[in-house]
Protein backbone atom coordinates (compact mmCIF):
# COMPACT_ATOMS: atom_id res chain seq x y z
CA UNK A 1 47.74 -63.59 110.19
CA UNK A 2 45.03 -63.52 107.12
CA UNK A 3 44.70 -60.03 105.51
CA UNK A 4 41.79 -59.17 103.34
CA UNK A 5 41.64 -56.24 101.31
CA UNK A 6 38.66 -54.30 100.68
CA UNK A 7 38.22 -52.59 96.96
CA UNK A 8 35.71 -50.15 97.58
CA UNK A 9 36.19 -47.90 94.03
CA UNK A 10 38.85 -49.43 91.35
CA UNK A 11 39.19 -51.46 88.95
CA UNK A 12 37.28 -54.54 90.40
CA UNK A 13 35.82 -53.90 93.97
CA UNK A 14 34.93 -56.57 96.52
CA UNK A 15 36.64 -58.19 99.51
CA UNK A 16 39.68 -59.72 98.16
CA UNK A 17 42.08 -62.43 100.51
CA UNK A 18 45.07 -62.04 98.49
CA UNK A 19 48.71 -60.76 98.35
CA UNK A 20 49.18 -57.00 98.18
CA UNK A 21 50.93 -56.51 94.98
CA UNK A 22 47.76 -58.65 93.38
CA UNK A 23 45.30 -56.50 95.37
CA UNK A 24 47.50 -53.11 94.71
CA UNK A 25 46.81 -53.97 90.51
CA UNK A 26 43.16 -53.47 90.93
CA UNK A 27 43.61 -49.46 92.70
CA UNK A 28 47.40 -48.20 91.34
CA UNK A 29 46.66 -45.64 88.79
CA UNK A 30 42.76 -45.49 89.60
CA UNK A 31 41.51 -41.95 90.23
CA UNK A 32 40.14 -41.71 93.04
CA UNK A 33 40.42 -45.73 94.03
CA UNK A 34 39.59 -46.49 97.82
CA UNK A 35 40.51 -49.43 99.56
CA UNK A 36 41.22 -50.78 103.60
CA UNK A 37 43.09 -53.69 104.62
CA UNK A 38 40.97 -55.83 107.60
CA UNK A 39 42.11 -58.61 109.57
CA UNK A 40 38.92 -59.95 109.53
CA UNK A 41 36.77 -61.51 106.77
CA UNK A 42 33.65 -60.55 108.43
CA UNK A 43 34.90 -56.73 109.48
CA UNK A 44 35.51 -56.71 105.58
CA UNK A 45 32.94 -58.09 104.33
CA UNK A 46 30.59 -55.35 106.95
CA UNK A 47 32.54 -52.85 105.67
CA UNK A 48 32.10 -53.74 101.90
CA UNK A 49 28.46 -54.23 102.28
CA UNK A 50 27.85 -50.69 104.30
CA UNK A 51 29.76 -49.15 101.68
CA UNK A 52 27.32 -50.63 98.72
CA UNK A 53 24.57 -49.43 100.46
CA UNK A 54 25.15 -46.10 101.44
């Protein structure tokens, strides 16, 4: 099953289809960092964009 990670706030933000520990890089050790795993690219990529715009 595809997994795609959502970096709302870290280091890089975006919708990411990569392997957790690759994905975990760009939010371990961020203040704050927010992030959501969907099994979806489109839920993710909804999610990202609502996010940007709010």
């Amino acid at each position: 099953m595809p997994r795609f990670y959502v970096v709302f706030i870290g280091r890089k933000t975006g919708v990411f289809f990569d392997e957790w520990d690759n994905v975990r890089k760009l939010v371990d050790g961020f203040r704050c960092a927010k992030y959501q795993l969907f099994s979806s690219k489109d839920e993710a990529c909804v999610a990202f964009d609502s996010f940007q715009s709010s």
